[in-house]
C-alpha atoms as a PDB file:
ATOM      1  CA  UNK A   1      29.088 -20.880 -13.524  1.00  0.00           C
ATOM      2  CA  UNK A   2      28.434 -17.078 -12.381  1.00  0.00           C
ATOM      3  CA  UNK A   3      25.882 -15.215 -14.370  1.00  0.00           C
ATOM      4  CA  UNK A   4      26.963 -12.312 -16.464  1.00  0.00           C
ATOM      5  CA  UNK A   5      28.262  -8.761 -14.834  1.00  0.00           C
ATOM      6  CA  UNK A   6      25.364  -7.042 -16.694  1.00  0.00           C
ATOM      7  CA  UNK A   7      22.448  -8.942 -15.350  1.00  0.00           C
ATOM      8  CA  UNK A   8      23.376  -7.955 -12.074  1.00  0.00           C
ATOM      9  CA  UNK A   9      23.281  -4.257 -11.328  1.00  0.00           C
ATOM     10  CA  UNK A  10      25.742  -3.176  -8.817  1.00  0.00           C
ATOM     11  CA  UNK A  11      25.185  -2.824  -4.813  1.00  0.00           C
ATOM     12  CA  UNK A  12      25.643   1.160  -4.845  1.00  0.00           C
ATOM     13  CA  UNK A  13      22.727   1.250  -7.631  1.00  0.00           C
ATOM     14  CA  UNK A  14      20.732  -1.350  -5.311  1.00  0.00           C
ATOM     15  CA  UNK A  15      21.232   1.322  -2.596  1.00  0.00           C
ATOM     16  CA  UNK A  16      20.053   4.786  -4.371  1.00  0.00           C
ATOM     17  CA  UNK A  17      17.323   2.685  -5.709  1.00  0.00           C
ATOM     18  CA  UNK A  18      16.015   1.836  -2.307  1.00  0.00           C
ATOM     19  CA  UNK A  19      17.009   5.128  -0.687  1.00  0.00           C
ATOM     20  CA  UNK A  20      15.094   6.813  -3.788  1.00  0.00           C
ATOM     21  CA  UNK A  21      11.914   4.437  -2.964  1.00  0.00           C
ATOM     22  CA  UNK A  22      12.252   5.030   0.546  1.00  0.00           C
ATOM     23  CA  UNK A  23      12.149   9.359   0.188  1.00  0.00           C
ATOM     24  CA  UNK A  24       9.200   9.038  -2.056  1.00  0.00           C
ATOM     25  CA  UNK A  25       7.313   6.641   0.250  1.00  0.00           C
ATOM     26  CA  UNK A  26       8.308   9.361   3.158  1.00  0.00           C
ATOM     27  CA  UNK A  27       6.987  11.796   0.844  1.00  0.00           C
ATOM     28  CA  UNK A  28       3.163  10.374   0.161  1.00  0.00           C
ATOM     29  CA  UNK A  29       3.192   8.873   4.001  1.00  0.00           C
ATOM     30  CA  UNK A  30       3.403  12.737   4.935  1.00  0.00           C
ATOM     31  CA  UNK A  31       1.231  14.274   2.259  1.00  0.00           C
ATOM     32  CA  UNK A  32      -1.438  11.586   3.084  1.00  0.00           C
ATOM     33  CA  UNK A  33      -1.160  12.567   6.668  1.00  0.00           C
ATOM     34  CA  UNK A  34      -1.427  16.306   6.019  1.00  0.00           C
ATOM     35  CA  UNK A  35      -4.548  15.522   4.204  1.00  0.00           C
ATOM     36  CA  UNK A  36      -6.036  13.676   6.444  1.00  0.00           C
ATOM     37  CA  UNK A  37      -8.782  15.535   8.789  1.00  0.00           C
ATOM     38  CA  UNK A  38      -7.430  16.257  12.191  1.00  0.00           C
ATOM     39  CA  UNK A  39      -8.887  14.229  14.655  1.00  0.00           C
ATOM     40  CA  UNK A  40      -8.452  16.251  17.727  1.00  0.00           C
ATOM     41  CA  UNK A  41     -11.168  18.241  17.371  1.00  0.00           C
ATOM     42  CA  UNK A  42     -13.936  17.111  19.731  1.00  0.00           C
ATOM     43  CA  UNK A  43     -17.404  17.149  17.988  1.00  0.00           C
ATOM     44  CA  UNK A  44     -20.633  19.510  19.434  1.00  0.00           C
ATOM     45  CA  UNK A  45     -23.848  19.842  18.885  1.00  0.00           C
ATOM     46  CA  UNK A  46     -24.731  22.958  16.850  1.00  0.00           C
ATOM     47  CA  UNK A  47     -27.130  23.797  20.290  1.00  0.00           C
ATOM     48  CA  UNK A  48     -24.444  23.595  22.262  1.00  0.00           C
ATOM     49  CA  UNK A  49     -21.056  25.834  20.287  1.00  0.00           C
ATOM     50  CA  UNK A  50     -24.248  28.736  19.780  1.00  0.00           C
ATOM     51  CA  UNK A  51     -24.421  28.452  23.886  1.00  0.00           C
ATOM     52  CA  UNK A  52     -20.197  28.406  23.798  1.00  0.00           C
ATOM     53  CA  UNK A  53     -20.721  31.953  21.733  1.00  0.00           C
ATOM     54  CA  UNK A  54     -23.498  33.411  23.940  1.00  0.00           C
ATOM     55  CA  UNK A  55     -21.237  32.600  27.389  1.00  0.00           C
ATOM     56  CA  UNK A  56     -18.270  33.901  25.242  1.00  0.00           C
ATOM     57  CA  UNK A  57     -16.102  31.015  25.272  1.00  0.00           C
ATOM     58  CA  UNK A  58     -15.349  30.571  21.184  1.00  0.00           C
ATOM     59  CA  UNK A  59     -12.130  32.627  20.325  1.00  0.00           C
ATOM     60  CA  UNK A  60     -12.625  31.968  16.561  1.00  0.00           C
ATOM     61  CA  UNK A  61     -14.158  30.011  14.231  1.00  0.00           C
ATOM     62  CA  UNK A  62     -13.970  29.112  10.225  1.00  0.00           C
ATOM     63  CA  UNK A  63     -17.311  28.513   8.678  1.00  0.00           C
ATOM     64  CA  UNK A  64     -17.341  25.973   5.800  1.00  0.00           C
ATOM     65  CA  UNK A  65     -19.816  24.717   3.916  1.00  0.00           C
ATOM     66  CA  UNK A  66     -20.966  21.579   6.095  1.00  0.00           C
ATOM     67  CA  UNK A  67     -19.365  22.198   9.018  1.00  0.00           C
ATOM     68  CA  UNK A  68     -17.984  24.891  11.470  1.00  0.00           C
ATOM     69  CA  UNK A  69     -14.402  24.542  13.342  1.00  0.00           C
ATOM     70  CA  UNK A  70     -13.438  26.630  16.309  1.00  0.00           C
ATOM     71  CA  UNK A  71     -11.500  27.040  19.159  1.00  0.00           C
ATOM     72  CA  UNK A  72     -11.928  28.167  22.766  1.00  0.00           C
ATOM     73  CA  UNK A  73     -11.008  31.067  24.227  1.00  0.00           C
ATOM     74  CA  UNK A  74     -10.332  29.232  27.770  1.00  0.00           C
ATOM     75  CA  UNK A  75      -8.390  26.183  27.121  1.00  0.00           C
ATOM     76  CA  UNK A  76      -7.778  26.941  23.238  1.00  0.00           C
ATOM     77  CA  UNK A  77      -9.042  23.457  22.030  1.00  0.00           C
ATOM     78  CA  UNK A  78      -9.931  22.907  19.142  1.00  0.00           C
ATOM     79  CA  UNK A  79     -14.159  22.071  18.192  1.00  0.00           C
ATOM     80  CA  UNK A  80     -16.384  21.374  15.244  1.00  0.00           C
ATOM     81  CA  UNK A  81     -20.013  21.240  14.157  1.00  0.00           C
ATOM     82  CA  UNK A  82     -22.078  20.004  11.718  1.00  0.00           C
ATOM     83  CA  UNK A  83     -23.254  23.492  10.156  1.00  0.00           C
ATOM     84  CA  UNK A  84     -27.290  24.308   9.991  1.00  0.00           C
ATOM     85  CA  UNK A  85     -28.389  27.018   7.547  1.00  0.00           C
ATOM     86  CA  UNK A  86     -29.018  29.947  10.380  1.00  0.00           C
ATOM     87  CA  UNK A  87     -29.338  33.327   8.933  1.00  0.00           C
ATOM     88  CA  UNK A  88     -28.161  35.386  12.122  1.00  0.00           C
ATOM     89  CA  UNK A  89     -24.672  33.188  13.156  1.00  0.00           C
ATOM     90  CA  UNK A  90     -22.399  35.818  11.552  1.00  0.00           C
ATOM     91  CA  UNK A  91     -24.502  38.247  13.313  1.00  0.00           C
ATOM     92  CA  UNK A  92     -24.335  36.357  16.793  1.00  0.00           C
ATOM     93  CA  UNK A  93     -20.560  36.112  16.197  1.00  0.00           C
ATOM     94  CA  UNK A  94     -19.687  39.455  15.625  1.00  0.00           C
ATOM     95  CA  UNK A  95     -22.040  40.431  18.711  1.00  0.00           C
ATOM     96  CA  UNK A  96     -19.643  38.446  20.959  1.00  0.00           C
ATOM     97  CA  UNK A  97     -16.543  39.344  19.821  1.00  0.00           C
ATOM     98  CA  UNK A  98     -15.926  36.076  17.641  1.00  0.00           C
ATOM     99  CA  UNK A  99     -13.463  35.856  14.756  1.00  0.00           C
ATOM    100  CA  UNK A 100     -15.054  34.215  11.821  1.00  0.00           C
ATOM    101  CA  UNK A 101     -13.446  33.064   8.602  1.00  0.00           C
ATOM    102  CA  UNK A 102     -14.828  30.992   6.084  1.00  0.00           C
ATOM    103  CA  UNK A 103     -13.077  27.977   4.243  1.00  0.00           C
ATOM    104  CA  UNK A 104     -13.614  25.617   1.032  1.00  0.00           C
ATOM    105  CA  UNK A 105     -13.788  21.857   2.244  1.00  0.00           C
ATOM    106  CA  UNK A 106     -11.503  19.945   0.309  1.00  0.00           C
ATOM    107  CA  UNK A 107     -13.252  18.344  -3.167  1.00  0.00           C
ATOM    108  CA  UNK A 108     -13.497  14.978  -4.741  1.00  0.00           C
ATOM    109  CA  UNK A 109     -10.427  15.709  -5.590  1.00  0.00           C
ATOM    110  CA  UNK A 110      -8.766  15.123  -2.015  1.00  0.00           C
ATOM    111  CA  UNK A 111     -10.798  12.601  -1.499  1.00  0.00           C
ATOM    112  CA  UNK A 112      -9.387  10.504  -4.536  1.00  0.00           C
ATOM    113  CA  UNK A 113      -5.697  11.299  -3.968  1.00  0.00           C
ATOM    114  CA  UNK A 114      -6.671  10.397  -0.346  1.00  0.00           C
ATOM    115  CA  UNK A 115      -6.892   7.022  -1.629  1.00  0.00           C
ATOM    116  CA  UNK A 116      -4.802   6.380  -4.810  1.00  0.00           C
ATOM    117  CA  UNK A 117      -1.508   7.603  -3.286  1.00  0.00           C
ATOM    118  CA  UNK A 118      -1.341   4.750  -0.791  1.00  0.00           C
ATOM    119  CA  UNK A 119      -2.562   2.407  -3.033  1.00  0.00           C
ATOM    120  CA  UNK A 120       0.026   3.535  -5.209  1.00  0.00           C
ATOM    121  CA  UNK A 121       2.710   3.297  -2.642  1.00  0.00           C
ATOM    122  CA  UNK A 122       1.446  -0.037  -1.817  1.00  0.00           C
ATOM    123  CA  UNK A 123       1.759  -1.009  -5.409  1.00  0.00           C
ATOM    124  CA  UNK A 124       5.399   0.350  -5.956  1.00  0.00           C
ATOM    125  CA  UNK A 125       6.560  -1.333  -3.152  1.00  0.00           C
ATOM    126  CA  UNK A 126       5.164  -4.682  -4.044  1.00  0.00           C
ATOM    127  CA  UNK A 127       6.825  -4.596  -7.174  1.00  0.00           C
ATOM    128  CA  UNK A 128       9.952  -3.380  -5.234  1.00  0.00           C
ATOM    129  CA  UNK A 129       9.864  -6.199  -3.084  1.00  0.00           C
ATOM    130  CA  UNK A 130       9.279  -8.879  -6.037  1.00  0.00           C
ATOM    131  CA  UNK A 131      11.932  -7.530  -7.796  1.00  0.00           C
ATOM    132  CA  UNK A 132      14.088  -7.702  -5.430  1.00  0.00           C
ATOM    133  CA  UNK A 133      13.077 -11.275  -4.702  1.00  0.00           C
ATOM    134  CA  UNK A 134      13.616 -12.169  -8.256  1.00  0.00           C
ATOM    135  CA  UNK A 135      16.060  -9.689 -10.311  1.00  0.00           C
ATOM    136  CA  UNK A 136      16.844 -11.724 -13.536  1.00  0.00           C
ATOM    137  CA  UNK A 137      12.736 -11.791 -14.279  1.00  0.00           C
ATOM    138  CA  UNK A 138      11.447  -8.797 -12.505  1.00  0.00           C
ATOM    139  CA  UNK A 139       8.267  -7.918 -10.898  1.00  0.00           C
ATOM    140  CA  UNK A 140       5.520  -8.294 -13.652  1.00  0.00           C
ATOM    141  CA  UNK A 141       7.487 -10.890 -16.098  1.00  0.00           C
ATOM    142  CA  UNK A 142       5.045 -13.480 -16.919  1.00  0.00           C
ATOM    143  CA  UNK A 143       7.880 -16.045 -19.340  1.00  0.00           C
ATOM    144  CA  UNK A 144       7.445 -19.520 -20.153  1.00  0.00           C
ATOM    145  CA  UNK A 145       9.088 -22.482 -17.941  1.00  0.00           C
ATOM    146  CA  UNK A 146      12.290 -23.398 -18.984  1.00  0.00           C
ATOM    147  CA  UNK A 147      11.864 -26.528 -18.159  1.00  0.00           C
ATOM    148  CA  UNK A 148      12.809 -29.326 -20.297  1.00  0.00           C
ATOM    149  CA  UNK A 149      10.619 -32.172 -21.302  1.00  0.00           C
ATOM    150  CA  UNK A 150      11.560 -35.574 -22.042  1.00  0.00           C
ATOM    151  CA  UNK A 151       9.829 -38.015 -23.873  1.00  0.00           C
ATOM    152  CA  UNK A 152      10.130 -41.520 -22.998  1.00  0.00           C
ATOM    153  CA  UNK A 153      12.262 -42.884 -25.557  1.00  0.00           C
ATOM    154  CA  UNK A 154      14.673 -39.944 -24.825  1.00  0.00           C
ATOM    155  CA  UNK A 155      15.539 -41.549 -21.344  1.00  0.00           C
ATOM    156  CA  UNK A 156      17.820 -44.840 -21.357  1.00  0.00           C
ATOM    157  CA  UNK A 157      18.943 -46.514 -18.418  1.00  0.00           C
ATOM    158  CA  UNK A 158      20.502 -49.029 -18.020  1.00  0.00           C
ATOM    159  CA  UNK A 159      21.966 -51.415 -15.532  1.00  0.00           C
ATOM    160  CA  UNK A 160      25.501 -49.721 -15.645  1.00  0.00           C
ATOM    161  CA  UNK A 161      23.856 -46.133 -14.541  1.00  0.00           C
ATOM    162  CA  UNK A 162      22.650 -47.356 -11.082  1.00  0.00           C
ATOM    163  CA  UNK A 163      26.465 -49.692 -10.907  1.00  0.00           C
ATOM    164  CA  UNK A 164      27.420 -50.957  -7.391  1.00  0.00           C
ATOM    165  CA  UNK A 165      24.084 -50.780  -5.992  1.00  0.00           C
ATOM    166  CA  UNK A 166      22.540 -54.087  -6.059  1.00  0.00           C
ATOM    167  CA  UNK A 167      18.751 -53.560  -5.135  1.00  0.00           C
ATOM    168  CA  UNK A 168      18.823 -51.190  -7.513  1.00  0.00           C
ATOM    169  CA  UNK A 169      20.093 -53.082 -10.397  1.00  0.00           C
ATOM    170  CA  UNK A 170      17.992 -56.117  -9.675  1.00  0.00           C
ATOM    171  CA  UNK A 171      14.720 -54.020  -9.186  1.00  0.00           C
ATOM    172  CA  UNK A 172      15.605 -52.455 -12.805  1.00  0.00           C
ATOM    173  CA  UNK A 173      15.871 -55.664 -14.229  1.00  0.00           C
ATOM    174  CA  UNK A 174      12.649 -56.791 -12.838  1.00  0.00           C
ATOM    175  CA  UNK A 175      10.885 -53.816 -14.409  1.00  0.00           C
ATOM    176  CA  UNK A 176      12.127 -54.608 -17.470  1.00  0.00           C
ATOM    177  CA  UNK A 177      11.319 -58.033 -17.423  1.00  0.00           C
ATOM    178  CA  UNK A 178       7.422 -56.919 -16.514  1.00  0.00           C
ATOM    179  CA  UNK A 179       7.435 -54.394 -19.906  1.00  0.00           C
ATOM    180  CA  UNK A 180       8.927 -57.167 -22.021  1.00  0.00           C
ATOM    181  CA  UNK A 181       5.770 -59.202 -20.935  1.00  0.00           C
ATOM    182  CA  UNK A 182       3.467 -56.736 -20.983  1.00  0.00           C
ATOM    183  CA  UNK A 183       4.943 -55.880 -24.403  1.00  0.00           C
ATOM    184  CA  UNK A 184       3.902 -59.491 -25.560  1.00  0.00           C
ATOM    185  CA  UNK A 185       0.225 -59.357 -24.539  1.00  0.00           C
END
């Protein structure tokens, strides 16, 4: 008995579907990663990047509002710092030559997206890879068994269903024998 054409969708749908799934998950595996904070940058104490500026080692640096990032002139890697209110840093900076921009850290809002886009991936492809496991019902379909139940005086057998086997028959007979008595007492 095969199932209906139109329960089953096609194998070239099945195939744009994934390929569709798959370009979107590319798509927030990528975004999450640009968001993410680069860790190259090698942390300093505040003490030491305002030595790095005296000696004249910091090519640039972008001042934000809890931290400071910056590279070296030398080697060009890349720095940060955990920012301390000092009135005369812009000052110092200019003094030795240092570009200086300032930035706005990223929000709550970053933060948030940070974490609901791969738990939403996570989510999509869960119910992807239910679906798949299960077409005719589908991910989230909560249905009733369709199992049948029988009640006991539905089911008759008798000593011509279990024919040619004769344990079988004589052990049926023996059970009936034990409900007839058990019937009478």
């Amino acid at each position: 008995m095969s199932e209906p054409a139109s329960s089953q969708p096609p194998k070239a749908s099945r195939s744009i579907t994934f390929v569709v799934l798959y370009l979107i998950g590319t798509a927030i595996a990528v975004a999450t990663l640009m968001l993410l904070p680069s860790s190259s940058e090698k942390t300093v104490a505040y003490s030491e990047f305002r030595r790095m500026v005296r000696e004249g080692q910091v090519a640039e640096v972008v001042v934000e509002e809890h931290r400071i990032r910056g590279t070296a002139k030398a080697d060009g890697h890349a720095f940060e710092t955990t920012r301390i209110d000092d009135p005369h840093l812009l000052e110092e900076l200019d003094a030795h030559g240092v570009k200086s921009s300032g930035a706005v850290e990223s929000g709550w809002m970053t933060g948030l997206l940070q974490w609901l886009v791969p738990l939403f991936a996570i989510v999509l492809l869960w119910s992807f890879v239910l679906g798949r496991a299960n077409p005719a019902r589908g991910a989230m379909s909560f249905e009733r068994s369709r199992a049948k139940i029988y009640f006991e005086d539905d089911v008759k057998v008798t000593c011509a269903d279990v024919a040619g086997i004769d344990e079988a028959t004589e052990e049926l007979r023996e059970v009936v024998e034990g409900a007839e008595v058990r019937a009478l007492v």
